[in-house]
Protein backbone atom coordinates (compact mmCIF):
# COMPACT_ATOMS: atom_id res chain seq x y z
CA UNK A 1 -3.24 26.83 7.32
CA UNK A 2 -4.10 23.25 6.82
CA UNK A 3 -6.77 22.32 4.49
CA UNK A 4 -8.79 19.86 7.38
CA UNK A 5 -8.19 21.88 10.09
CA UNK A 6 -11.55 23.81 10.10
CA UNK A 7 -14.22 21.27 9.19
CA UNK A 8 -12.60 17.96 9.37
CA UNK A 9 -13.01 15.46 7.09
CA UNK A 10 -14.64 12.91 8.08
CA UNK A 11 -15.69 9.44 6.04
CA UNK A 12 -18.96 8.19 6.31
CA UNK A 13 -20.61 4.76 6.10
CA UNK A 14 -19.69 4.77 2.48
CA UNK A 15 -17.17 7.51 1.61
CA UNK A 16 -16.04 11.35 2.32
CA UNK A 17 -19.11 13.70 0.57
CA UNK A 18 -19.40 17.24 1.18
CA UNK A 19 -21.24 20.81 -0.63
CA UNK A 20 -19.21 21.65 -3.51
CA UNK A 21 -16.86 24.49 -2.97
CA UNK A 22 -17.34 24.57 0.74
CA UNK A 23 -16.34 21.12 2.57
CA UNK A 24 -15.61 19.54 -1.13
CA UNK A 25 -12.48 21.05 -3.08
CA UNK A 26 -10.09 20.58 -5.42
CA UNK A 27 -7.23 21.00 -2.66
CA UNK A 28 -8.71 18.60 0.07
CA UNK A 29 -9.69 16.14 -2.78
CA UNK A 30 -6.20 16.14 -3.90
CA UNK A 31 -5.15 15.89 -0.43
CA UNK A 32 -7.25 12.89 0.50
CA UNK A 33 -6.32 11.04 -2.88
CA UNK A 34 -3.01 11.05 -2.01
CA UNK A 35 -3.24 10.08 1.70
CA UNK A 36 -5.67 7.57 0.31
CA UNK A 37 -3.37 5.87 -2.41
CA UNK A 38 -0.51 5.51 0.43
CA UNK A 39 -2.76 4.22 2.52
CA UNK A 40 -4.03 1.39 0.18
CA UNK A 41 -0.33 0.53 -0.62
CA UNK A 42 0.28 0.23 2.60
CA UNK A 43 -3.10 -2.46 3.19
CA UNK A 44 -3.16 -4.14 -0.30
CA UNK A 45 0.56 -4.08 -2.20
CA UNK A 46 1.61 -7.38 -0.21
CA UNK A 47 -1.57 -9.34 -1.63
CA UNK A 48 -1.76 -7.79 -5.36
CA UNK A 49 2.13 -6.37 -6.01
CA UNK A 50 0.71 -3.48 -7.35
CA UNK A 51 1.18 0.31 -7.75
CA UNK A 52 -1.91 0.75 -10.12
CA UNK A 53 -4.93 2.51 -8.46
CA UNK A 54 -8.64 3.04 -10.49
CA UNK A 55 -9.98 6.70 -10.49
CA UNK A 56 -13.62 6.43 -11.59
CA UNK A 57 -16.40 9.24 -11.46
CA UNK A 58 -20.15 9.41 -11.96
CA UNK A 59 -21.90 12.27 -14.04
CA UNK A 60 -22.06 15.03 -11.35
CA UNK A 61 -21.12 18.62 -11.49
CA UNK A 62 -17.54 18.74 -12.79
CA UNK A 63 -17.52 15.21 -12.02
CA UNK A 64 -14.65 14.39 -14.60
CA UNK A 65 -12.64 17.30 -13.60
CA UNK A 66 -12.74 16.16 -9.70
CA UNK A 67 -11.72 13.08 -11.29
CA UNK A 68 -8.67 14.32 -12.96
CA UNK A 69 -7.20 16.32 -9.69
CA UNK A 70 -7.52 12.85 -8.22
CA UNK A 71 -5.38 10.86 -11.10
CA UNK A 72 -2.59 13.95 -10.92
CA UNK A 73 -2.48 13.46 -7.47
CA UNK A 74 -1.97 10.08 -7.09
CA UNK A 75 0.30 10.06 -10.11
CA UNK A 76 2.15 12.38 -8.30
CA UNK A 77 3.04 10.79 -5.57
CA UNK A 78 4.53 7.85 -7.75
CA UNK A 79 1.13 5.33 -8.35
CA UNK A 80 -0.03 4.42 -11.61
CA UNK A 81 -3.58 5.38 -12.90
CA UNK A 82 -6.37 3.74 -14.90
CA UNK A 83 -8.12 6.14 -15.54
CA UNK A 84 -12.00 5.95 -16.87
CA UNK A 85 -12.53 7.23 -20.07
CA UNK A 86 -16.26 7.64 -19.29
CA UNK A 87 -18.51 7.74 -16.55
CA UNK A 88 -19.61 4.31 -14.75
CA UNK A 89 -21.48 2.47 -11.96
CA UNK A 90 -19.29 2.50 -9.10
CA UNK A 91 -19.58 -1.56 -8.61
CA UNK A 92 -18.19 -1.41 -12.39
CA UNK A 93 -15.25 0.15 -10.86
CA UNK A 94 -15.19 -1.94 -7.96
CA UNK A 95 -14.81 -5.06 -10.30
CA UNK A 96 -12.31 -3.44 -12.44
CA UNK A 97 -10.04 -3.10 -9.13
CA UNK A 98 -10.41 -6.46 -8.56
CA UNK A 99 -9.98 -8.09 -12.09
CA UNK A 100 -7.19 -6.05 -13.16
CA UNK A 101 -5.30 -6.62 -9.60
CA UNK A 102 -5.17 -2.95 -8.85
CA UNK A 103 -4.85 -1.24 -5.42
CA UNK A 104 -8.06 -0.38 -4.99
CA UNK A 105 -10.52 2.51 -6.94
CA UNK A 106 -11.15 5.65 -5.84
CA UNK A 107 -14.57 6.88 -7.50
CA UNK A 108 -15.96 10.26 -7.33
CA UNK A 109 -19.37 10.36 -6.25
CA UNK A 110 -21.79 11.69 -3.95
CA UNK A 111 -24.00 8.46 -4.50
CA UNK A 112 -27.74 9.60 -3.22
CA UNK A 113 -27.36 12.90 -2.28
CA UNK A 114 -28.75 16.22 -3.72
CA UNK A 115 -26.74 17.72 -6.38
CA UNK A 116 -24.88 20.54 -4.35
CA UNK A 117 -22.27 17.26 -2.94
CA UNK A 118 -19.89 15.60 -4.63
CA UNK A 119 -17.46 12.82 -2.60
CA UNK A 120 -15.32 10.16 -3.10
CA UNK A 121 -15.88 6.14 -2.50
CA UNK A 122 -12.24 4.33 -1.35
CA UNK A 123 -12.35 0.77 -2.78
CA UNK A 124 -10.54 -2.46 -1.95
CA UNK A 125 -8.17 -4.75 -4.00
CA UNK A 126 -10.52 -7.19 -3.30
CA UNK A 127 -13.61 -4.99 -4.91
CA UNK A 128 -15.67 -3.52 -1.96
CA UNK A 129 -15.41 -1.07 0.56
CA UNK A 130 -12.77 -0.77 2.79
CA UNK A 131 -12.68 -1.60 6.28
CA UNK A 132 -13.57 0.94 9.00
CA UNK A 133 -9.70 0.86 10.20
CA UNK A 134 -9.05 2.10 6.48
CA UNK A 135 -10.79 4.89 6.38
CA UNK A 136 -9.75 5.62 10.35
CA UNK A 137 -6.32 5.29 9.26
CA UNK A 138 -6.56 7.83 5.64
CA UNK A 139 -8.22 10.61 8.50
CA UNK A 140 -5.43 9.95 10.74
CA UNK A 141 -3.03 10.59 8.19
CA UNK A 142 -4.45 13.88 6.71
CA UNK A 143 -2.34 15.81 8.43
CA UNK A 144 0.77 14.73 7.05
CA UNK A 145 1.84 15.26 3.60
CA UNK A 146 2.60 12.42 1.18
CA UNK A 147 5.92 13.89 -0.54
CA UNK A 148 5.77 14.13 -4.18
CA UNK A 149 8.00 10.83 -5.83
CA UNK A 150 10.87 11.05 -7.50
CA UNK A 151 9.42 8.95 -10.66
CA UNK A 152 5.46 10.32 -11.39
CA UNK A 153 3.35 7.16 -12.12
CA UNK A 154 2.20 6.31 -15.47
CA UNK A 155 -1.55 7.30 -16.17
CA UNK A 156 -3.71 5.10 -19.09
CA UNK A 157 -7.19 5.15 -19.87
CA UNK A 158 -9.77 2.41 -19.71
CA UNK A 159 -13.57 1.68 -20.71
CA UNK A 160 -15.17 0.05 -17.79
CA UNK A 161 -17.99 -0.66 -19.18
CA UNK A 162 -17.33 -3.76 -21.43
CA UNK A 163 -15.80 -6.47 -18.81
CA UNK A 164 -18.17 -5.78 -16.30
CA UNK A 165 -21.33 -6.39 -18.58
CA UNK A 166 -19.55 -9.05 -19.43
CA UNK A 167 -19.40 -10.38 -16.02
CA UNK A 168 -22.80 -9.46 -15.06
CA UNK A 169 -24.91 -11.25 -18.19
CA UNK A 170 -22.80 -14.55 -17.18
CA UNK A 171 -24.25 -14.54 -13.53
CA UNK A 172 -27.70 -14.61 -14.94
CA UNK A 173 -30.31 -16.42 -17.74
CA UNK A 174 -29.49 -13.59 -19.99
CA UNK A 175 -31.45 -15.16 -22.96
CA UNK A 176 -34.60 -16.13 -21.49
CA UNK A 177 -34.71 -12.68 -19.93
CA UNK A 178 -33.89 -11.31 -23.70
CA UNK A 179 -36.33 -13.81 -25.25
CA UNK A 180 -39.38 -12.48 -22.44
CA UNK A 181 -38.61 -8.83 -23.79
CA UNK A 182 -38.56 -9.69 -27.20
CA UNK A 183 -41.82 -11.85 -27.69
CA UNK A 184 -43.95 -9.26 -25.36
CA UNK A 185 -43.95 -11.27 -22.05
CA UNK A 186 -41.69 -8.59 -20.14
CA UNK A 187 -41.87 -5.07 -20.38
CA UNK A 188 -38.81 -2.83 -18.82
CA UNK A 189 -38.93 0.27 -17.49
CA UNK A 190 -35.88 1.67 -15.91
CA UNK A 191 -35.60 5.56 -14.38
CA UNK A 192 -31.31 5.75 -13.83
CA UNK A 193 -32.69 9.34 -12.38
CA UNK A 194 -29.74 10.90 -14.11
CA UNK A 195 -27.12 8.88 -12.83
CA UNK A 196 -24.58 6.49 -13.74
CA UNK A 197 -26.48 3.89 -14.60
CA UNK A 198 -27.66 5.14 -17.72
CA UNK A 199 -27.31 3.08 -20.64
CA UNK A 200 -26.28 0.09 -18.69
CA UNK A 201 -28.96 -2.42 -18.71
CA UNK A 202 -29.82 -1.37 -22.34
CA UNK A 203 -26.12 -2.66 -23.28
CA UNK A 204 -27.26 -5.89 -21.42
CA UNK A 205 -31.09 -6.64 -22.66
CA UNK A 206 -30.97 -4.21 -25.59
CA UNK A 207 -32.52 -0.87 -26.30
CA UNK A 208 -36.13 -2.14 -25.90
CA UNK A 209 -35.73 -1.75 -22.72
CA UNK A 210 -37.82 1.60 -21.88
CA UNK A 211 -35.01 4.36 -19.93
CA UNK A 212 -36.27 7.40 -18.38
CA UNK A 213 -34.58 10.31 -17.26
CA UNK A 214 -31.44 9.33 -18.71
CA UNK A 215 -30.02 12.97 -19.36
CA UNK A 216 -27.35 14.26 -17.63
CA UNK A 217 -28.62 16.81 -14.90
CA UNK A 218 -26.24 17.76 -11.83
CA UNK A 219 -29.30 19.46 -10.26
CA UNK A 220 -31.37 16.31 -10.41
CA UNK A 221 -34.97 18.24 -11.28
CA UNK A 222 -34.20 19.76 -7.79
CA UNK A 223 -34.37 16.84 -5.64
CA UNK A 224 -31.82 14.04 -5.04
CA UNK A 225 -31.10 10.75 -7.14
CA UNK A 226 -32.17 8.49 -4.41
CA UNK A 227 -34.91 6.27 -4.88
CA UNK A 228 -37.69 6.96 -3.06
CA UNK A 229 -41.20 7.39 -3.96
CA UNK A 230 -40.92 10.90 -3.82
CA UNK A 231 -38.47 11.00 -6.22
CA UNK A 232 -40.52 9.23 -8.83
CA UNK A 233 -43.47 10.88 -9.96
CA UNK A 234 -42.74 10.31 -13.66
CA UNK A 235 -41.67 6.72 -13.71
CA UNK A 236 -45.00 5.73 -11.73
CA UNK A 237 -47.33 8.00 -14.10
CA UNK A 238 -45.10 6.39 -17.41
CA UNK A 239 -45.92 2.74 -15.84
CA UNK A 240 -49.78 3.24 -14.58
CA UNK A 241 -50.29 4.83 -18.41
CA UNK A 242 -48.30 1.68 -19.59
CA UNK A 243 -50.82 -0.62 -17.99
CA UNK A 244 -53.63 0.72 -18.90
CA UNK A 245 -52.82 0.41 -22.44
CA UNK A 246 -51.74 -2.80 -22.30
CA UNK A 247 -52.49 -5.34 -20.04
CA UNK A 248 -50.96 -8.44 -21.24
CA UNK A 249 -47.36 -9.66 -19.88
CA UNK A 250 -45.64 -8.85 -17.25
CA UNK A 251 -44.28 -5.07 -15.99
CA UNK A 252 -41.18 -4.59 -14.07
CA UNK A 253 -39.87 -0.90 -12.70
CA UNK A 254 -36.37 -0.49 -12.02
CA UNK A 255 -35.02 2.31 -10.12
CA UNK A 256 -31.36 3.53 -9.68
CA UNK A 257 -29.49 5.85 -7.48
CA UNK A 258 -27.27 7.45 -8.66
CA UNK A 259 -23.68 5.95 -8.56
CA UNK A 260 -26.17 2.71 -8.91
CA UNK A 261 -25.05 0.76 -6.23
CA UNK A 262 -28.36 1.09 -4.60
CA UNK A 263 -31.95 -0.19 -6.08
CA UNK A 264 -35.40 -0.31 -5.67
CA UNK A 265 -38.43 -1.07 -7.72
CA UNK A 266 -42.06 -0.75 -8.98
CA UNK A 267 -44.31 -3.34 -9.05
CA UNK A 268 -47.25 -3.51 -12.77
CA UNK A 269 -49.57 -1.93 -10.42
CA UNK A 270 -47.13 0.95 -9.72
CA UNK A 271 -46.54 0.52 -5.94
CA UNK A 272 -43.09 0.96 -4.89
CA UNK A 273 -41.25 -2.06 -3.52
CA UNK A 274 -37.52 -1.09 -1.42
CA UNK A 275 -35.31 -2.99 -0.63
CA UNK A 276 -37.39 -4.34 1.96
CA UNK A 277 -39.15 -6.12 -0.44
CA UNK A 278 -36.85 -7.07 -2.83
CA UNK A 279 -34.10 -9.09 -0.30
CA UNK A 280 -36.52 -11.25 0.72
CA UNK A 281 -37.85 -11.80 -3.03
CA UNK A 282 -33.93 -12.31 -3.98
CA UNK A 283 -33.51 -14.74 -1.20
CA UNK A 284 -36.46 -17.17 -2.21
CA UNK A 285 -34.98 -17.06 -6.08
CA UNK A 286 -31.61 -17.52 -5.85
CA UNK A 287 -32.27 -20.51 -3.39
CA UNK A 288 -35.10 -22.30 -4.93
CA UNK A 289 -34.09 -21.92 -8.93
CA UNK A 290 -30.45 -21.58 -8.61
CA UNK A 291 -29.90 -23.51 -5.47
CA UNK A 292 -27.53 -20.56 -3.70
CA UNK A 293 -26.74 -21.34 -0.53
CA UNK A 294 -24.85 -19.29 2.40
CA UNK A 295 -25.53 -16.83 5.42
CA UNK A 296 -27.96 -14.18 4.56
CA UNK A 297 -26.38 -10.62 5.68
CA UNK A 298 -28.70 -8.28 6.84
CA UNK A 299 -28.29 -4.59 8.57
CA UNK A 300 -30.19 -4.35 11.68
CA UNK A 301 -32.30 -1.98 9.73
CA UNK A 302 -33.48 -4.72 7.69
CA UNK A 303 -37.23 -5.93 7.56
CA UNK A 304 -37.99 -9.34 9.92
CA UNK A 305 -39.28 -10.75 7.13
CA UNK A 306 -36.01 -11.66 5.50
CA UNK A 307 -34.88 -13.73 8.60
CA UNK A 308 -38.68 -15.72 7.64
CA UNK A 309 -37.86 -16.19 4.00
CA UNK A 310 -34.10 -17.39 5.09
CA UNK A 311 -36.08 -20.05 7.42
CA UNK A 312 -38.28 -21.61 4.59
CA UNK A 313 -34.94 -21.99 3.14
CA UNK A 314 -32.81 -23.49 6.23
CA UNK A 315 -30.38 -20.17 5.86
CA UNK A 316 -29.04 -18.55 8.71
CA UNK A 317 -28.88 -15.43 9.30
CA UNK A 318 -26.34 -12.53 10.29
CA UNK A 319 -27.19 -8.97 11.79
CA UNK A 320 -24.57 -5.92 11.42
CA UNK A 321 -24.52 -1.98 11.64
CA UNK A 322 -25.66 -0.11 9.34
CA UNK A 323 -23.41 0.45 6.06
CA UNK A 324 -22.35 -1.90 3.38
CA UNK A 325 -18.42 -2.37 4.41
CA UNK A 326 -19.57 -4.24 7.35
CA UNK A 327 -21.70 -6.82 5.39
CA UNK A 328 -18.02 -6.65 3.03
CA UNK A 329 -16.55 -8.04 6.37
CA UNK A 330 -18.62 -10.74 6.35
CA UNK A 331 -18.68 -11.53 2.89
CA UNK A 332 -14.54 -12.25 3.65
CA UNK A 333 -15.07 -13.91 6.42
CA UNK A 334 -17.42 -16.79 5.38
CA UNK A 335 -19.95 -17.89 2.49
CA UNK A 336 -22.79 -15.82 1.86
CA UNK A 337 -25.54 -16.26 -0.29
CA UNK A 338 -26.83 -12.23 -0.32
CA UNK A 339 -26.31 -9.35 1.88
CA UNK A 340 -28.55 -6.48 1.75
CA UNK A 341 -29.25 -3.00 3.41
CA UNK A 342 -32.54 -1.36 3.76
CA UNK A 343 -31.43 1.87 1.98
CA UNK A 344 -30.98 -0.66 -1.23
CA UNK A 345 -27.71 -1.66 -1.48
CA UNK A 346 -27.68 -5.93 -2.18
CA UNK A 347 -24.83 -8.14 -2.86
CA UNK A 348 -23.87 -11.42 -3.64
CA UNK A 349 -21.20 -13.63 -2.32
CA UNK A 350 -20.87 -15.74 -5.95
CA UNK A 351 -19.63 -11.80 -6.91
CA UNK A 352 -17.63 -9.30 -5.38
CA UNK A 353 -18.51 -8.24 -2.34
CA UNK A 354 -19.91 -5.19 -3.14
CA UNK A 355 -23.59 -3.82 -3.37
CA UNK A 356 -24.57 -3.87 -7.02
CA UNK A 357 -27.62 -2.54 -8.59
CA UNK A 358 -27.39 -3.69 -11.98
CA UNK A 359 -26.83 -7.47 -10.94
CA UNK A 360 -29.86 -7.09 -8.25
CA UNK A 361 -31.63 -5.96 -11.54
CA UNK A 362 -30.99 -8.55 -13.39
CA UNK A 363 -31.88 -11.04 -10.47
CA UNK A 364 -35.22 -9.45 -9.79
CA UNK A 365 -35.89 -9.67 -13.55
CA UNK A 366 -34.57 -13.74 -13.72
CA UNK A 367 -37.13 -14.02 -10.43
CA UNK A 368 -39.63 -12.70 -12.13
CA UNK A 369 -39.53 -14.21 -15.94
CA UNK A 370 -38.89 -17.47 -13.99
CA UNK A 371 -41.48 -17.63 -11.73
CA UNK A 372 -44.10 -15.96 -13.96
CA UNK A 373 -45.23 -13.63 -11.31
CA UNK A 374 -45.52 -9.60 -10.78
CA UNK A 375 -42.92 -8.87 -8.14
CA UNK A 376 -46.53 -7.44 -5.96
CA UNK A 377 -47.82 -11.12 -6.25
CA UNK A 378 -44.46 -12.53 -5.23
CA UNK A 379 -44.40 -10.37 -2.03
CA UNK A 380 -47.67 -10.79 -1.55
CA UNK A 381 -46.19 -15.27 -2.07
CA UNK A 382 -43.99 -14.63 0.74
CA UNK A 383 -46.35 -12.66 3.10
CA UNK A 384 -48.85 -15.98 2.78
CA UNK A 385 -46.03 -18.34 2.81
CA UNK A 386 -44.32 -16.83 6.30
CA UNK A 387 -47.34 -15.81 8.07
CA UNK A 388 -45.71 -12.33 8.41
CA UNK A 389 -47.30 -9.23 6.54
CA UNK A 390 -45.86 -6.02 7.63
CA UNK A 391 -45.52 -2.32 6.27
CA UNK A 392 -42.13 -0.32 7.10
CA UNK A 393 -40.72 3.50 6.96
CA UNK A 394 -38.06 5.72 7.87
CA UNK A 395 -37.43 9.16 8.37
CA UNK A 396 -34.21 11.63 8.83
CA UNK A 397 -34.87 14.34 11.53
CA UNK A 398 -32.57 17.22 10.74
CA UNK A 399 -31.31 18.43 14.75
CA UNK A 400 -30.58 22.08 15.47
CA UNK A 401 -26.31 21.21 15.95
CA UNK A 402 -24.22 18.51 17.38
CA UNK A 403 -24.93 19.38 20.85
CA UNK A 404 -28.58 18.20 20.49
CA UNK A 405 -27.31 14.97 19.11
CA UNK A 406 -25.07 14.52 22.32
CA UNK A 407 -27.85 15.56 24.56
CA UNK A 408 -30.63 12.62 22.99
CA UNK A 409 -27.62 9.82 23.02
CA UNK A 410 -27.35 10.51 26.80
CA UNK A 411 -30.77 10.37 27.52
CA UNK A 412 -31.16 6.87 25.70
CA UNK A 413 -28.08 5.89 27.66
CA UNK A 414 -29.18 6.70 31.26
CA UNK A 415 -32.49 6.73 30.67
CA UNK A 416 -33.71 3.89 28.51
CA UNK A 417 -36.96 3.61 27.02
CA UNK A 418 -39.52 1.18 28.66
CA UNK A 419 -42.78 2.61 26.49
CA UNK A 420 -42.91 3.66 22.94
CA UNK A 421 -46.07 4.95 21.27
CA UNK A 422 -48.23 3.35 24.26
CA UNK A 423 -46.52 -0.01 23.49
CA UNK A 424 -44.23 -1.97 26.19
CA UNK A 425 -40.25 -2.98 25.49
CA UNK A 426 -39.43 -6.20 26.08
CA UNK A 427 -35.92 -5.66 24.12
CA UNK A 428 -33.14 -3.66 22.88
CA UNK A 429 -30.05 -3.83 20.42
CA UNK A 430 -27.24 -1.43 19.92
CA UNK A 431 -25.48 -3.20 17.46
CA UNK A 432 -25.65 0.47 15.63
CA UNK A 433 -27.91 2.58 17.70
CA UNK A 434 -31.32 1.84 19.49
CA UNK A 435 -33.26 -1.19 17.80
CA UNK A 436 -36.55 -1.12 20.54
CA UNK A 437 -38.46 -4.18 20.25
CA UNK A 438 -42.01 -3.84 21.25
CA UNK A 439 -44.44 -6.14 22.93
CA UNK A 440 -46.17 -6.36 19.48
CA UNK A 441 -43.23 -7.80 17.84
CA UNK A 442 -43.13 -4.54 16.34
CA UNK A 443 -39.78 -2.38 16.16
CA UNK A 444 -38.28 1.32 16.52
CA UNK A 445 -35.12 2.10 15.63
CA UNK A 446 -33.41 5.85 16.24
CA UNK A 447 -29.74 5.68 14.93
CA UNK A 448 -27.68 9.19 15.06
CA UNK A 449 -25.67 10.06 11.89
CA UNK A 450 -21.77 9.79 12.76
CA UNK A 451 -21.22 12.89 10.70
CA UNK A 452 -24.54 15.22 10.84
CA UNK A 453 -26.30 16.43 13.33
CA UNK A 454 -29.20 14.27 12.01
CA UNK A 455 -31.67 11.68 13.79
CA UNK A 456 -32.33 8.26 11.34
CA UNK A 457 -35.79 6.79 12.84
CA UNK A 458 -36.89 2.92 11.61
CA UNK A 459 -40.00 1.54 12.35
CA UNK A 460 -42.02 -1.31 10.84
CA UNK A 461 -44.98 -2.41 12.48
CA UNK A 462 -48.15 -4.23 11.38
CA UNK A 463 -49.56 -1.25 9.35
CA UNK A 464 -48.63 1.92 8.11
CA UNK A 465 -50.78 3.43 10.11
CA UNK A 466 -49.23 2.31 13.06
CA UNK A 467 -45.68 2.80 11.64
CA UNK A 468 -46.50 6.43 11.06
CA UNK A 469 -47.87 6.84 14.81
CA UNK A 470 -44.83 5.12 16.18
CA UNK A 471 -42.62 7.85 14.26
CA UNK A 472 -44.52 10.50 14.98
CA UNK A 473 -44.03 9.01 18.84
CA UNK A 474 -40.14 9.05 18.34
CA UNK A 475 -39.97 12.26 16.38
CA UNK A 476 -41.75 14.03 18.74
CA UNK A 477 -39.33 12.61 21.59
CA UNK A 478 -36.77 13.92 20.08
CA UNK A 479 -37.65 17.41 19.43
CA UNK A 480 -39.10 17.63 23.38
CA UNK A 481 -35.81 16.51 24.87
């Protein structure tokens, strides 16, 4: 029996992830490498004329031994292999496909999610995601076997690590961000919640910079190395002890997921500022002290006050589904200054076009050494400066099975919404599900998961309070159709 033909595999906005043992094995891994490696030949060889392919992991269960069923089986089938010789940000691999004119990477992750998954991340020649029609084309092919070659490809080994710090630190002020650490003005805290970030902005800014939960644990304390206030008990109690002890400089929280291609951060005061927060921040920096310009890229699922903060600045801006391979597109297609996803993940068109924690880190940090301010007072800058204060949430409604899922998108089809929470809409986008504008100027957004029967609800409305009601409205929609 075929290895996909009971519980198909299917990629998702950012890769193919399933529960270890069950959906995720060595024999379907193997079987999508391979599939995978012909397929990037068969996109890629014309621009690069190459046969070498990157096989990366991050520091999950058996991680490195995933990672080694994928380099035999792409071997196998007559590629080459660089193959890591330790674990690394996937954006690290990312650049290493594109500097070292490879194929494309394939990196074994599971990215955010809890520490039962494991996956794997198809990268581009050109260092990003691959296009929808790529992945479409690797699940068509998974039925048919890639023949072993006559010649195996050659396998070597390579550090990541080095060339990709290398390119990061040019990108920013990476002295007067040293200089702020070293005389007191900036302290660091980082939590890489057990991921593959560890280490990495301490071999940038040096090992005052304060790391927490930088062991390796594959059960992640139990909960899931994404980062989200519930997730981050210990860096907020670490930084609210930090400030009462010393109140002089300036605090800055970084937070990792935990291939680190996502980020978030905590303000000296300990709130937690997403990515929400931090795109519009990014935008007003790299325009007004490094004089960036392009299209701003933003999800749909993106707060409205980054299109404000692009209009102070004369940028324009560009809406697309959710998942970072469609801002990718556009990052190909014309010049963009920054493109950035709710869930975290920001890039930069003067890099690859990939989303990179560790260079939003060191951007946030340059934003805030330069301007002198707490990243709170800076949002709390751009609130004043836009007119536009607003407070924003999301949550993932598990559904009983698929058929539920199908049930709810019908409904919305043939029987829009014209009331939400006691609120009128006066508009609707499906660019990637239901964006519901309201007559507040608020927004509701209920997105289905392509791959899970799970319901993704947005909202961001003038308060939390009335964020929370509005989700409560949709969640409670949803569980009485």
């Amino acid at each position: 029996m075929s290895v996909v033909t009971n519980n198909p595999i299917k990629f998702g906005t950012d890769g193919w992830r399933g529960v270890i043992g069950e959906e995720f094995t060595f024999e379907r891994l193997a079987l999508v490498a391979t599939v995978a490696a012909k397929v990037l030949h068969n996109t890629y060889f014309s621009q690069v004329g190459s046969r070498t392919i990157i096989v990366g992991y991050d520091r999950r269960f058996m991680a490195e031994e995933f990672a080694r069923v994928v380099a035999n089986a792409v071997t196998a089938v007559g590629f080459d292999v660089l193959f890591s010789e330790t674990f690394a940000p996937t954006p690290a691999y990312s650049w290493a496909a594109k500097e070292l004119k490879a194929l494309g990477a394939l990196v074994v992750t599971a990215s955010h999610n809890p520490g039962a998954y494991l996956g794997l991340k198809v990268k581009s020649a050109f260092g990003g995601s691959v296009p929808p029609e790529v992945t479409q084309e690797i699940e068509a092919l998974l039925s048919e076997k890639v023949a072993p070659a006559a010649m195996t490809g050659k396998e070597e080994t390579f550090d990541p690590w080095p060339s990709y710090c290398q390119a990061l630190a040019a990108k920013v002020d990476i002295d007067k961000i040293k200089e702020a650490i070293a005389t007191g003005k900036l302290t660091i805290f980082v939590d890489v919640m057990h991921g593959a970030a560890a280490g990495g902005l301490a071999q940038l800014l040096g090992e005052q910079v304060k790391e927490i939960n930088s062991d390796r644990d594959p059960l992640f304390e139990g909960g899931a190395p994404e980062p989200l206030p519930k997730y981050l008990s210990r860096l907020f109690t670490v930084m609210k002890t930090h400030r009462e002890t010393d109140k002089t400089g300036l605090t800055v929280g970084l937070v990792f997921d935990g291939d680190c291609d996502r980020i978030a951060a905590v303000d000296q005061d300990a709130n937690f500022l997403s990515s929400q927060i931090l795109i519009p921040i990014l935008i007003d920096h790299l325009t007004l002290r490094r004089n960036f310009q392009g299209e701003i890229v933003k999800t749909v699922s993106g707060s409205d006050l980054m299109p404000r903060v692009a209009a102070l600045h004369n940028l324009s801006i560009h809406e697309t589904a959710v998942g970072y391979k469609y801002i990718a597109d556009r990052m190909l297609a014309t010049q963009v200054l920054l493109g950035g996803e709710e869930s975290g993940g920001i890039g930069y068109g003067s890099h690859i076009p990939e989303r990179d924690a560790l260079l939003s880190a060191l951007y946030v940090l340059e934003a805030v050494v330069e301007s002198g301010l707490d990243l709170g007072e800076y949002y709390r800058y751009l609130q004043q400066q836009t007119g536009f204060s607003s407070s924003y949430d999301r949550i993932d409604l598990p559904l009983a099975n698929m058929q539920v899922r199908g049930r709810l998108l019908k409904q919305l089809q043939s029987q829009p919404l014209t009331e939400i929470a006691g609120k009128e809409v006066i508009g609707c986008q499906t660019i990637d599900g239901y964006k519901f504008r309201l007559a507040d100027q608020s927004w509701l957004m209920i997105r289905f998961s392509g791959t899970e029967p799970v319901l993704r609800l947005y909202c961001e409305a003038a308060t939390l309070e009335e964020v929370h009601q509005t989700l409560n409205w949709a969640k409670n929609w949803a569980e009485s159709n």
